[in-house]
C-alpha atoms as a PDB file:
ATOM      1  CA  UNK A   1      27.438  14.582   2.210  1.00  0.00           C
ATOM      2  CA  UNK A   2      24.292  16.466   2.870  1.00  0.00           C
ATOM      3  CA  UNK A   3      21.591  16.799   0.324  1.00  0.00           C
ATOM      4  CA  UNK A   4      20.008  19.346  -1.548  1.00  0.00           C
ATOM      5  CA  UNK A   5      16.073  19.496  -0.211  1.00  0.00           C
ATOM      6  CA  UNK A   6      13.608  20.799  -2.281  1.00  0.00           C
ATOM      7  CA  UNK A   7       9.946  21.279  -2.111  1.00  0.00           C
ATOM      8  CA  UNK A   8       9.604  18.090  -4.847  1.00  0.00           C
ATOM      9  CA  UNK A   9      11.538  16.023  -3.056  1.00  0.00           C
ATOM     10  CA  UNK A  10      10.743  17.285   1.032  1.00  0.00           C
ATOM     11  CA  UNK A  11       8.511  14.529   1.348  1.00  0.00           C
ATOM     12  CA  UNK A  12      10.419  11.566   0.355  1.00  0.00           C
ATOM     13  CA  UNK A  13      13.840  13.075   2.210  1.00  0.00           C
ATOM     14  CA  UNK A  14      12.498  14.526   5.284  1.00  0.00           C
ATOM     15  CA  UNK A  15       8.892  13.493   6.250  1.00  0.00           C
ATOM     16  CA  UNK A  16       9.126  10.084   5.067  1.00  0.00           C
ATOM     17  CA  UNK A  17      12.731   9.013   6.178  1.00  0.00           C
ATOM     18  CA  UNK A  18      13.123   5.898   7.903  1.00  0.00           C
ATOM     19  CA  UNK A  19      16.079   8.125   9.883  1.00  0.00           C
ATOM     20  CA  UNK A  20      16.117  11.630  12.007  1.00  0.00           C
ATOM     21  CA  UNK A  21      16.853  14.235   9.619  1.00  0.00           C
ATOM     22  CA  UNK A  22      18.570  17.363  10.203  1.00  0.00           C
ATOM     23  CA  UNK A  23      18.210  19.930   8.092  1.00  0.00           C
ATOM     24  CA  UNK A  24      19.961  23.328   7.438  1.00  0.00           C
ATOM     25  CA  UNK A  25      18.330  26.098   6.493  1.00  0.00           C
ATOM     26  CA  UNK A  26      20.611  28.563   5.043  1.00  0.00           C
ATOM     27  CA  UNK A  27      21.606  31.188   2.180  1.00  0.00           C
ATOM     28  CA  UNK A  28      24.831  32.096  -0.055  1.00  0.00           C
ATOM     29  CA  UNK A  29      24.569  35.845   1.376  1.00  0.00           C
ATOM     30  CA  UNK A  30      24.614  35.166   5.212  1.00  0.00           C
ATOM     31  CA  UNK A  31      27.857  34.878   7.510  1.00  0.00           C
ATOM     32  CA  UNK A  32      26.860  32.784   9.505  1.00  0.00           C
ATOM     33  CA  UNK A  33      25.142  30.217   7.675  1.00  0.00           C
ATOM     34  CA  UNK A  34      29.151  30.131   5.856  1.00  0.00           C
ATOM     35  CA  UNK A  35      30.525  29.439   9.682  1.00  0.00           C
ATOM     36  CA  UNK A  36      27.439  25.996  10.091  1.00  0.00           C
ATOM     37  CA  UNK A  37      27.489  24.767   6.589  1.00  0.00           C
ATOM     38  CA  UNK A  38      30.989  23.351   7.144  1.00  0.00           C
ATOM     39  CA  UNK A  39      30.061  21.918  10.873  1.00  0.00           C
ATOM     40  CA  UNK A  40      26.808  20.104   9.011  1.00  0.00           C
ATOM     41  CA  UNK A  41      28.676  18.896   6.273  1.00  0.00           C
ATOM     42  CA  UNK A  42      31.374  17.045   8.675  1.00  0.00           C
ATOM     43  CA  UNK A  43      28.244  15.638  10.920  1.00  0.00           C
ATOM     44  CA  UNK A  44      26.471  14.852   7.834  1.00  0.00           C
ATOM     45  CA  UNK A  45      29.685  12.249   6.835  1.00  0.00           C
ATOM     46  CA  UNK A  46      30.475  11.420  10.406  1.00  0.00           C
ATOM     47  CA  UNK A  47      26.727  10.128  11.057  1.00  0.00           C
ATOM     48  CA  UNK A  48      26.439   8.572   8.048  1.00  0.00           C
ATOM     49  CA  UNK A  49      23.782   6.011   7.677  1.00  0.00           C
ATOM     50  CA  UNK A  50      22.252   6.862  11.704  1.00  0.00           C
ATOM     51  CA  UNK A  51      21.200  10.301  10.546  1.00  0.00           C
ATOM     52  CA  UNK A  52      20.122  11.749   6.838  1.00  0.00           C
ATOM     53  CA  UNK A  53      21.390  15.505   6.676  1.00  0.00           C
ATOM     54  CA  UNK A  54      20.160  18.369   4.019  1.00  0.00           C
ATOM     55  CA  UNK A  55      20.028  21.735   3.453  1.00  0.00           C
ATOM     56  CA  UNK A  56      17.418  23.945   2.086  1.00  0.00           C
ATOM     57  CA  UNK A  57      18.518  27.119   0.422  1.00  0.00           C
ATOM     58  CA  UNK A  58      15.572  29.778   1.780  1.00  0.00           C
ATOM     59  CA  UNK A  59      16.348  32.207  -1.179  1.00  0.00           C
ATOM     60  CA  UNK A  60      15.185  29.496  -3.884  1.00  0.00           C
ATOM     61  CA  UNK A  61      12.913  27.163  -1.078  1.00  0.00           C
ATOM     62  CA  UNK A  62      10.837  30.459   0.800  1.00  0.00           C
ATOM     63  CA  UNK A  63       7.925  27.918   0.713  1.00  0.00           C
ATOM     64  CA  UNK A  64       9.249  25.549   2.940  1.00  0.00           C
ATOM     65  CA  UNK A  65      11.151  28.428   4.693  1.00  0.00           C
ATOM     66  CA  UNK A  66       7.301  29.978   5.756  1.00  0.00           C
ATOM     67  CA  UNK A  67       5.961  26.699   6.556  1.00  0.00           C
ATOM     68  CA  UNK A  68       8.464  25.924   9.052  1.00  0.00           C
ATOM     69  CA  UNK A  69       8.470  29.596  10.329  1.00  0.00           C
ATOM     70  CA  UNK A  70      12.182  30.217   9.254  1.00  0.00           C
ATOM     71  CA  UNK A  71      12.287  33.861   9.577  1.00  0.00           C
ATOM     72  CA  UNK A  72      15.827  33.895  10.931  1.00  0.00           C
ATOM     73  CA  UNK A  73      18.921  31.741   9.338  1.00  0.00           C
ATOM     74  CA  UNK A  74      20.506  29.636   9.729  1.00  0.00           C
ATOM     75  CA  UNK A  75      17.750  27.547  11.549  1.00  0.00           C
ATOM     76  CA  UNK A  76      18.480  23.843  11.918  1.00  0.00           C
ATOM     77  CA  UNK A  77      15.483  21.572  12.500  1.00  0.00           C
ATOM     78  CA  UNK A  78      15.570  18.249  13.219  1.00  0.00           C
ATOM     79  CA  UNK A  79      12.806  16.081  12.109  1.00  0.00           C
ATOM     80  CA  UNK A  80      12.174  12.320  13.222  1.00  0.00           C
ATOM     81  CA  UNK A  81       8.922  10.385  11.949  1.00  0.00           C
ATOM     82  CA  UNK A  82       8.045  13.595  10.183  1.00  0.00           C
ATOM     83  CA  UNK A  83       7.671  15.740  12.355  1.00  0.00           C
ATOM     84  CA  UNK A  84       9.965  18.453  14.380  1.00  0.00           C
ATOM     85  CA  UNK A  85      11.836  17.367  17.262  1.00  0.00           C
ATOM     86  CA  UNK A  86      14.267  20.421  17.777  1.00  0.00           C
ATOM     87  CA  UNK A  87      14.557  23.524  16.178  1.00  0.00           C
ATOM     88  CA  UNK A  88      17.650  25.665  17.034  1.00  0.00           C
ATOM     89  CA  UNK A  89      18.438  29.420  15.387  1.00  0.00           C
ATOM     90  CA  UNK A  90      21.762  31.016  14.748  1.00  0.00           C
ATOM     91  CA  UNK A  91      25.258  29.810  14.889  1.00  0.00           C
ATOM     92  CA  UNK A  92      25.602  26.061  16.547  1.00  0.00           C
ATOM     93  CA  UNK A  93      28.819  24.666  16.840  1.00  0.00           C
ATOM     94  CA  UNK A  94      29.345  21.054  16.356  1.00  0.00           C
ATOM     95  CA  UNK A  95      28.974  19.589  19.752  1.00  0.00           C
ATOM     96  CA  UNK A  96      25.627  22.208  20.300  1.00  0.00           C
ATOM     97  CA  UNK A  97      23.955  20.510  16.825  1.00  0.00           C
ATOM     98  CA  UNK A  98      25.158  16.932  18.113  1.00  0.00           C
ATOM     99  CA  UNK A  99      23.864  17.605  21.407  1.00  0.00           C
ATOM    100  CA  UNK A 100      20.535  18.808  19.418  1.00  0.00           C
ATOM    101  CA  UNK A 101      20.396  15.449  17.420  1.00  0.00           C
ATOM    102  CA  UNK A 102      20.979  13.180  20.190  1.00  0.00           C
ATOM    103  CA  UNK A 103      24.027  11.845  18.821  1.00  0.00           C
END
């Protein structure tokens, strides 16, 4: 399951992770953010304990939205050792985002 990231817990989750992170970031109102949350959901329990997956909802997050230069959603980044490895925008399908992770 993938887990809710906020800006009081981004640190521990994301930068700090002993594992890759991939993160989603996404709102209620947009299509295609509906069409990925499924596909990140089923990698988040398929890579289970390799990768840590989350989602940030932009609408109540916009912080972390502007300081990752999300201006366009859904944008998945990927973040290993805290910092971004790959950064993809718009619709990914599942072998595109397992591609991304290296998985």
């Amino acid at each position: 399951m993938s887990l809710k990231i906020t800006k009081q817990n981004f640190n521990q989750e994301v930068l700090a992770s002993d594992k890759p992170v991939l993160v989603d970031f996404w709102a209620p109102w947009c299509g295609p953010c509906r069409m990925v949350g499924p596909i990140v959901d089923e990698l988040a329990a398929e890579l289970e304990g390799k990768f840590k997956v989350g989602k940030i909802n932009v609408d109540e997050e916009n912080e972390l939205a502007q300081m990752f230069q999300v201006f366009s959603i859904p944008t998945l980044i990927v973040f290993e050792g805290g910092k971004v490895k790959a950064k993809a925008v718009g619709f990914s399908g599942k072998e595109a985002i397992r591609k991304m992770l290296g998985a």
